[in-house]
N, C-alpha and C. Protein backbone atom coordinates (compact mmCIF):
# COMPACT_ATOMS: atom_id res chain seq x y z
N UNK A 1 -69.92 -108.39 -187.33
CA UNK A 1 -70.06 -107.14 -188.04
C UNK A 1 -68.87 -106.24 -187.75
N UNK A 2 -68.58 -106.22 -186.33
CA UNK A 2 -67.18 -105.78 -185.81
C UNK A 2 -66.10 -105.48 -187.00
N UNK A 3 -65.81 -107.35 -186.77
CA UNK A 3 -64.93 -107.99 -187.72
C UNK A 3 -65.01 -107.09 -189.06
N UNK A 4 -65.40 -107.29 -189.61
CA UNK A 4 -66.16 -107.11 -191.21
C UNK A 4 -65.86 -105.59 -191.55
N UNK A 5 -65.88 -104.87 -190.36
CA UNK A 5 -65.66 -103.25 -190.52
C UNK A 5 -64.40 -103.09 -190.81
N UNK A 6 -63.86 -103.32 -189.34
CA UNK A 6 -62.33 -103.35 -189.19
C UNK A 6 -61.45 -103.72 -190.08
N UNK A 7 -61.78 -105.10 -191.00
CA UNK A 7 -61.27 -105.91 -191.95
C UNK A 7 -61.16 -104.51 -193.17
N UNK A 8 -62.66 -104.24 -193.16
CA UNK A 8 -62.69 -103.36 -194.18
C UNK A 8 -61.82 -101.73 -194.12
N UNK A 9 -62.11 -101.05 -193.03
CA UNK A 9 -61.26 -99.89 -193.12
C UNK A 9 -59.69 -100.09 -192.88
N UNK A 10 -59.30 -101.34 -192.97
CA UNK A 10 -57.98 -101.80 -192.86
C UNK A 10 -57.21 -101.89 -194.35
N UNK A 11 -58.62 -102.64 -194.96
CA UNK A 11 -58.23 -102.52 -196.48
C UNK A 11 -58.47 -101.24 -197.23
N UNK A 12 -58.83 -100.25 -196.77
CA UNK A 12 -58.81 -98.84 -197.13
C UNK A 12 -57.41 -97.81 -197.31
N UNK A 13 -57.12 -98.43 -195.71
CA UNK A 13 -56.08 -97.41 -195.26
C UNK A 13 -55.23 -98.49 -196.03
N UNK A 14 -55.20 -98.85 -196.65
CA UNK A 14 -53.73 -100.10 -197.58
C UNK A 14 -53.83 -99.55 -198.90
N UNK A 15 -55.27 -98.71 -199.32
CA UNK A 15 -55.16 -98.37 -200.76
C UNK A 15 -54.69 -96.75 -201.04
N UNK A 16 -55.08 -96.19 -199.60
CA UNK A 16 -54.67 -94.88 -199.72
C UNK A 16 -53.29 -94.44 -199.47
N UNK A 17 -53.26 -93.18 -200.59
CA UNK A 17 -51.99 -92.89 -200.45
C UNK A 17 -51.31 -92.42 -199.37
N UNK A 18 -50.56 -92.75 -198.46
CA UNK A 18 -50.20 -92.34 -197.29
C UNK A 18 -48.61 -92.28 -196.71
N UNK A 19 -48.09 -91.44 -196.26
CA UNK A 19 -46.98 -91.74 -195.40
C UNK A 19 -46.90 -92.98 -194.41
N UNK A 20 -45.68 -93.23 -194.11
CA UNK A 20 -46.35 -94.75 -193.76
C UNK A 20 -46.03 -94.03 -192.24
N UNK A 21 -46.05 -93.01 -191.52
CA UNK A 21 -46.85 -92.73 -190.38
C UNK A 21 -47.96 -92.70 -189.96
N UNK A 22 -48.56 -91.84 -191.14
CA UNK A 22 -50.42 -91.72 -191.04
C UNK A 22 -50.95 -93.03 -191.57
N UNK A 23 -50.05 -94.16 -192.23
CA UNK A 23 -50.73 -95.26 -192.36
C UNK A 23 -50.78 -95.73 -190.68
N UNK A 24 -49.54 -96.19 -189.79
CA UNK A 24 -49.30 -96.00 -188.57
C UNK A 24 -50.76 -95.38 -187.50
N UNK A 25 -50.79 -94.34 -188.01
CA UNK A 25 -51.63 -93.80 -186.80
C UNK A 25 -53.48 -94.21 -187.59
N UNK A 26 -53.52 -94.28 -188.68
CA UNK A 26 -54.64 -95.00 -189.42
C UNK A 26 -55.37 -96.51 -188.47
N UNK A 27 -53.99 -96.96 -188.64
CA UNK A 27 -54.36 -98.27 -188.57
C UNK A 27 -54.30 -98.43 -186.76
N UNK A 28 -53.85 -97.41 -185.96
CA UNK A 28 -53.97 -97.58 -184.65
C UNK A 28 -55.53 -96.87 -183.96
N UNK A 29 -55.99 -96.04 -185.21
CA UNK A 29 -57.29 -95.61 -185.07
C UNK A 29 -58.21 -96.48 -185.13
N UNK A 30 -58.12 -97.73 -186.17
CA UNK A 30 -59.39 -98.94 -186.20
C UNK A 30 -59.13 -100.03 -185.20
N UNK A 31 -57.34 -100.18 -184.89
CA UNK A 31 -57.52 -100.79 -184.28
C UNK A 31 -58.69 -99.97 -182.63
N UNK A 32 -58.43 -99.01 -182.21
CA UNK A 32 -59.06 -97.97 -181.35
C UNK A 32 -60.79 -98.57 -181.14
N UNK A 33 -61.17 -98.12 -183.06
CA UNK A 33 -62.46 -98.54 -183.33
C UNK A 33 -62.62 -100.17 -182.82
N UNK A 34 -61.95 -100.99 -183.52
CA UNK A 34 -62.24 -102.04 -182.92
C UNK A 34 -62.51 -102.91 -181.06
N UNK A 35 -61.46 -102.15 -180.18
CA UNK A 35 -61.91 -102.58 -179.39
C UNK A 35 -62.98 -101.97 -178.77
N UNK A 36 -63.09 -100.69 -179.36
CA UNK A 36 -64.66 -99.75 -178.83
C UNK A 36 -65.68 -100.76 -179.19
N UNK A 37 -65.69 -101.33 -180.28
CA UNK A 37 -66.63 -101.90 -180.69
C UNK A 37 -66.79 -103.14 -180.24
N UNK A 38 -65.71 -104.18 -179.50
CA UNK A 38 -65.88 -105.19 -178.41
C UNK A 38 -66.43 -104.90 -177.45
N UNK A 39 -66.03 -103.62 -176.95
CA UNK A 39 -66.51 -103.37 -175.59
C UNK A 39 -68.25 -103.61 -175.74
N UNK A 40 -68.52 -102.25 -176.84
CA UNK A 40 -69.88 -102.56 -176.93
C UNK A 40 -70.88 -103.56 -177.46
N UNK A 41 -70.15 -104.47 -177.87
CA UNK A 41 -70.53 -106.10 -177.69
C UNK A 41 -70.48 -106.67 -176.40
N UNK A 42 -69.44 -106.17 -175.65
CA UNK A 42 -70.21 -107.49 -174.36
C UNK A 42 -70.74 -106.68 -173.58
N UNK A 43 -70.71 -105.21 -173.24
CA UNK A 43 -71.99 -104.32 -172.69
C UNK A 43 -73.18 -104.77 -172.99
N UNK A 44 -73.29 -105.28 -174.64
CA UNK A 44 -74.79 -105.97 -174.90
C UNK A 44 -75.25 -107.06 -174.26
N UNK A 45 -73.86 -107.86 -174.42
CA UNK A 45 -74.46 -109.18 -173.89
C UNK A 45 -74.49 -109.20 -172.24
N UNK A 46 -73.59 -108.00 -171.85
CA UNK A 46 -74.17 -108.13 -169.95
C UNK A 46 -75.49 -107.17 -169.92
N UNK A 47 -75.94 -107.25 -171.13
CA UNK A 47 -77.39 -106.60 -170.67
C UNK A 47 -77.96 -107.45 -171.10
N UNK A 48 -78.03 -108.31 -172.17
CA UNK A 48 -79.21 -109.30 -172.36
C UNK A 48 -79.15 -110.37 -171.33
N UNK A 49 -77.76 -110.40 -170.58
CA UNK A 49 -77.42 -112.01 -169.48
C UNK A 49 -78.48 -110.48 -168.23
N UNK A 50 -78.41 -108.95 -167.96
CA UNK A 50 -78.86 -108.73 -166.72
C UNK A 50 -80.95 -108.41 -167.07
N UNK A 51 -81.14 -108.55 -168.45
CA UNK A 51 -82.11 -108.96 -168.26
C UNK A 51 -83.18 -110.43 -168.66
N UNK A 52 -82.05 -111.43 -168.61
CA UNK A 52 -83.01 -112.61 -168.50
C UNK A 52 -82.55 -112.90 -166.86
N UNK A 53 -81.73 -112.37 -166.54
CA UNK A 53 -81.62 -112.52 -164.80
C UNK A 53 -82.91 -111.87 -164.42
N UNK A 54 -83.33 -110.75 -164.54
CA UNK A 54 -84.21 -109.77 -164.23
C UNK A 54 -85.23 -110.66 -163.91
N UNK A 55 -85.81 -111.42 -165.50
CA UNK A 55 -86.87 -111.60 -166.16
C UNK A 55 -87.03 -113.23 -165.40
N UNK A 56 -86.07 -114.09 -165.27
CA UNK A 56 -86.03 -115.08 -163.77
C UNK A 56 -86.44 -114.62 -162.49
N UNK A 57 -85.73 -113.82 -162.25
CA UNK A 57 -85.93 -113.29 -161.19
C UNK A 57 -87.90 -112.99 -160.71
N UNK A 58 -88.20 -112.39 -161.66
CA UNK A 58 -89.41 -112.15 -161.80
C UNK A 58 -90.22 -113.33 -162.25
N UNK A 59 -89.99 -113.96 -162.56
CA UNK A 59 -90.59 -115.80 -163.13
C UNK A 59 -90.78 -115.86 -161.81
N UNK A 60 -90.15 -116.04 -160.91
CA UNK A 60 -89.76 -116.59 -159.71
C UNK A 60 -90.72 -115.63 -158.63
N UNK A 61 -90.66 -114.63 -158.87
CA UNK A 61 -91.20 -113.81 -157.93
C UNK A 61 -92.73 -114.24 -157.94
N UNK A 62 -93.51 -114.00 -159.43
CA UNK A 62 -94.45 -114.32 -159.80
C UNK A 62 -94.89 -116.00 -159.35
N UNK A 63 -94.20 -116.69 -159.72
CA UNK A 63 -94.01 -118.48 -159.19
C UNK A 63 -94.84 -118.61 -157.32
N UNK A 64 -93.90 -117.57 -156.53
CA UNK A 64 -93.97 -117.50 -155.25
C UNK A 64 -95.26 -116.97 -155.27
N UNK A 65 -95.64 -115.66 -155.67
CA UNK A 65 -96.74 -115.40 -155.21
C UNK A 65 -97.95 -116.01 -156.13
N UNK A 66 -98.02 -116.99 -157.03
CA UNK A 66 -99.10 -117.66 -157.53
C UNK A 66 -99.36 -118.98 -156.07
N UNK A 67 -97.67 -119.48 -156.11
CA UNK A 67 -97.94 -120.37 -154.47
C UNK A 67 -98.75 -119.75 -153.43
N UNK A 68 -98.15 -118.28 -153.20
CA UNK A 68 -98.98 -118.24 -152.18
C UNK A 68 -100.21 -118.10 -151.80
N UNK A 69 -100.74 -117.93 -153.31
CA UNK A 69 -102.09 -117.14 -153.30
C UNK A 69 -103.10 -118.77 -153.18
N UNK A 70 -102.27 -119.51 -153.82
CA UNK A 70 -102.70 -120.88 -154.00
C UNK A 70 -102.78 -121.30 -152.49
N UNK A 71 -102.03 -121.29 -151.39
CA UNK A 71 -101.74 -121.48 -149.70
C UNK A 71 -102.83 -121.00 -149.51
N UNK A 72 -103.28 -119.16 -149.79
CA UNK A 72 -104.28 -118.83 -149.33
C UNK A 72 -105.69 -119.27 -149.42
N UNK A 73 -105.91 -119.68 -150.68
CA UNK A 73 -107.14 -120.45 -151.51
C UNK A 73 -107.00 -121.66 -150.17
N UNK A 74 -106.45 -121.98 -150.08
CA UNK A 74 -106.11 -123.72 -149.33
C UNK A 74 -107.03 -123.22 -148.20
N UNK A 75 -106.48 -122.23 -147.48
CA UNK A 75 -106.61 -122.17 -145.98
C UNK A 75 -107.79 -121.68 -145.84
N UNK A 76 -108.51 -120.81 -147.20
CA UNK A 76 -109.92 -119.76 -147.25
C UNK A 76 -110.86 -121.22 -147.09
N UNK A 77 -110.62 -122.43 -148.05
CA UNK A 77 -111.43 -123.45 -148.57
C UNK A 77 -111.01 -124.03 -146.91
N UNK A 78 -110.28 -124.73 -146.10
CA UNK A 78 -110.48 -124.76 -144.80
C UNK A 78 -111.03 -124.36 -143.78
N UNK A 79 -111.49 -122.88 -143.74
CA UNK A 79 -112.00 -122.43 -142.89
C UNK A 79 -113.38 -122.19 -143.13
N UNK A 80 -114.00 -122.14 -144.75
CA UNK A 80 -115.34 -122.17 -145.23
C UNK A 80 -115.93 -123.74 -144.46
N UNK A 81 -114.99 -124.77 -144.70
CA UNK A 81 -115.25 -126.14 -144.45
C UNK A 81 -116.12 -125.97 -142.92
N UNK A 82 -114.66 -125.39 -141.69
CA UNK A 82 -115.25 -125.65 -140.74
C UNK A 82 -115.83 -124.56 -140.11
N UNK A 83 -116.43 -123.66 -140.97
CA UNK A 83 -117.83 -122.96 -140.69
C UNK A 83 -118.95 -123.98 -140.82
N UNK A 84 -118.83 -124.58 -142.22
CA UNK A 84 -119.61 -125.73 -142.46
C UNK A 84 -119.69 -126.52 -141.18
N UNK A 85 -118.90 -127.35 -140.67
CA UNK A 85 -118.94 -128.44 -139.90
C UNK A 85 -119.85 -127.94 -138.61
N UNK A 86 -119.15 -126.62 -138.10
CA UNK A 86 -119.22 -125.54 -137.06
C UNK A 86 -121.04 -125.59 -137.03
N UNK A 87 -121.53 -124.99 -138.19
CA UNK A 87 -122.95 -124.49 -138.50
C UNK A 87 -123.73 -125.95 -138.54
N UNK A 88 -123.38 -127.23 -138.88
CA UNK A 88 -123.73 -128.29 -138.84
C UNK A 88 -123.86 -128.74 -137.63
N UNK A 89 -122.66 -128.62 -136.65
CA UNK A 89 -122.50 -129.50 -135.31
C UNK A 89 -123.91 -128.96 -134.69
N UNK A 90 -124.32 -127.13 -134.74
CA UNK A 90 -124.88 -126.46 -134.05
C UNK A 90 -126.13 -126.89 -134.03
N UNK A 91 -126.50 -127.28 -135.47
CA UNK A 91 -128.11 -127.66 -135.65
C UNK A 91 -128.22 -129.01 -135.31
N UNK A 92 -127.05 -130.00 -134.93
CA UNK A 92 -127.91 -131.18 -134.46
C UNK A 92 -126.61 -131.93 -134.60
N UNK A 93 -126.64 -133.45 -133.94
CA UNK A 93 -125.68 -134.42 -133.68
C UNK A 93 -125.73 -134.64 -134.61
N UNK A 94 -125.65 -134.06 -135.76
CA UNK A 94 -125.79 -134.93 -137.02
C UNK A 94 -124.18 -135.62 -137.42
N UNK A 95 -123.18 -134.48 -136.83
CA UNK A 95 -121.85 -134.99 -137.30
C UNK A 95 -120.85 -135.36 -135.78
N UNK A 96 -120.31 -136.20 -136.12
CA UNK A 96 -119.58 -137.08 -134.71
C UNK A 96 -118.12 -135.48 -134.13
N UNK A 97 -118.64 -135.09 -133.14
CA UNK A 97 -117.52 -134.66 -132.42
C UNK A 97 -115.92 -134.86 -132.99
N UNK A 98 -115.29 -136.07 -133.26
CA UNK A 98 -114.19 -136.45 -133.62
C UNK A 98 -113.82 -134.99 -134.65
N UNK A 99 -114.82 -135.29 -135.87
CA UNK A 99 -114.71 -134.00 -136.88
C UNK A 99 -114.62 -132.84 -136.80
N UNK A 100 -115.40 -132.36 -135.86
CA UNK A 100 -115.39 -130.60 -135.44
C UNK A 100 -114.15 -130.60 -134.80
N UNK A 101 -113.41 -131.43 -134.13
CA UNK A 101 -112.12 -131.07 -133.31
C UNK A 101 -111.19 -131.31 -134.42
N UNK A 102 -111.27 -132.09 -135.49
CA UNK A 102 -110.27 -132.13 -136.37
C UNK A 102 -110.31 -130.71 -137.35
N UNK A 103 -111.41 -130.29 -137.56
CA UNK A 103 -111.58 -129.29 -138.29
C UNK A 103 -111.14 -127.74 -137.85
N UNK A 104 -111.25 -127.92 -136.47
CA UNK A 104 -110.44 -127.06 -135.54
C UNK A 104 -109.20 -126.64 -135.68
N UNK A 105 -109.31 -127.72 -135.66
CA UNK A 105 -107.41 -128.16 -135.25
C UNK A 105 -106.39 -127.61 -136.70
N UNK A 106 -107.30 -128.33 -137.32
CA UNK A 106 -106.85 -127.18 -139.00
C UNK A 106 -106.42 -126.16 -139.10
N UNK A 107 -107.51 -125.14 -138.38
CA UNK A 107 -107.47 -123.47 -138.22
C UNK A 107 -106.71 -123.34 -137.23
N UNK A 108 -106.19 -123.79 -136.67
CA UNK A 108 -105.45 -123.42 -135.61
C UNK A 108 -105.46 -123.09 -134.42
């Protein structure tokens, strides 16, 4: 679109009647416009590259804490277990020693 402008007020300043100074300072004005208007093309694009960084960044953040919450689930469902085993051993030999020390040993 840049392009397309520039092209165009180039072919302007070629139809108007002009000294060929103010054609001169015309045509050093779009060129002016034009690189204003690069600039603010890749200002865009280091904002769309700083927010899919962002938006990774945050994938990622989110990623970690779904893991961790998932670790936590792990360790909650471990320690329900050896309440279980715990509350089992208490009421009777029903479960072999070996288990309650492994179930222990889990929790830390």
């Amino acid at each position: 679109m840049a392009e397309a402008a520039t092209l165009a007020l180039t072919r302007l300043i070629e139809r108007l009647r002009m000294s060929p100074r103010e054609r001169a300072l015309a045509v050093a004005l779009v060129a002016v416009l034009a690189s204003v208007w690069a600039f603010a093309a890749l200002d865009r694009a280091q904002a769309a590259r700083d927010a899919s960084d962002e938006a990774q960044a945050m994938s990622l953040t989110l990623q970690q804490a779904a893991e961790a919450r998932g670790a936590a689930g792990f360790r909650t469902a471990v320690a329900e277990e050896a309440r279980k085993v715990r509350a089992w051993s208490l009421a009777g030999p029903t479960l072999p020693i070996a288990r309650v020390r492994a179930e222990s040993e889990l929790l830390g």
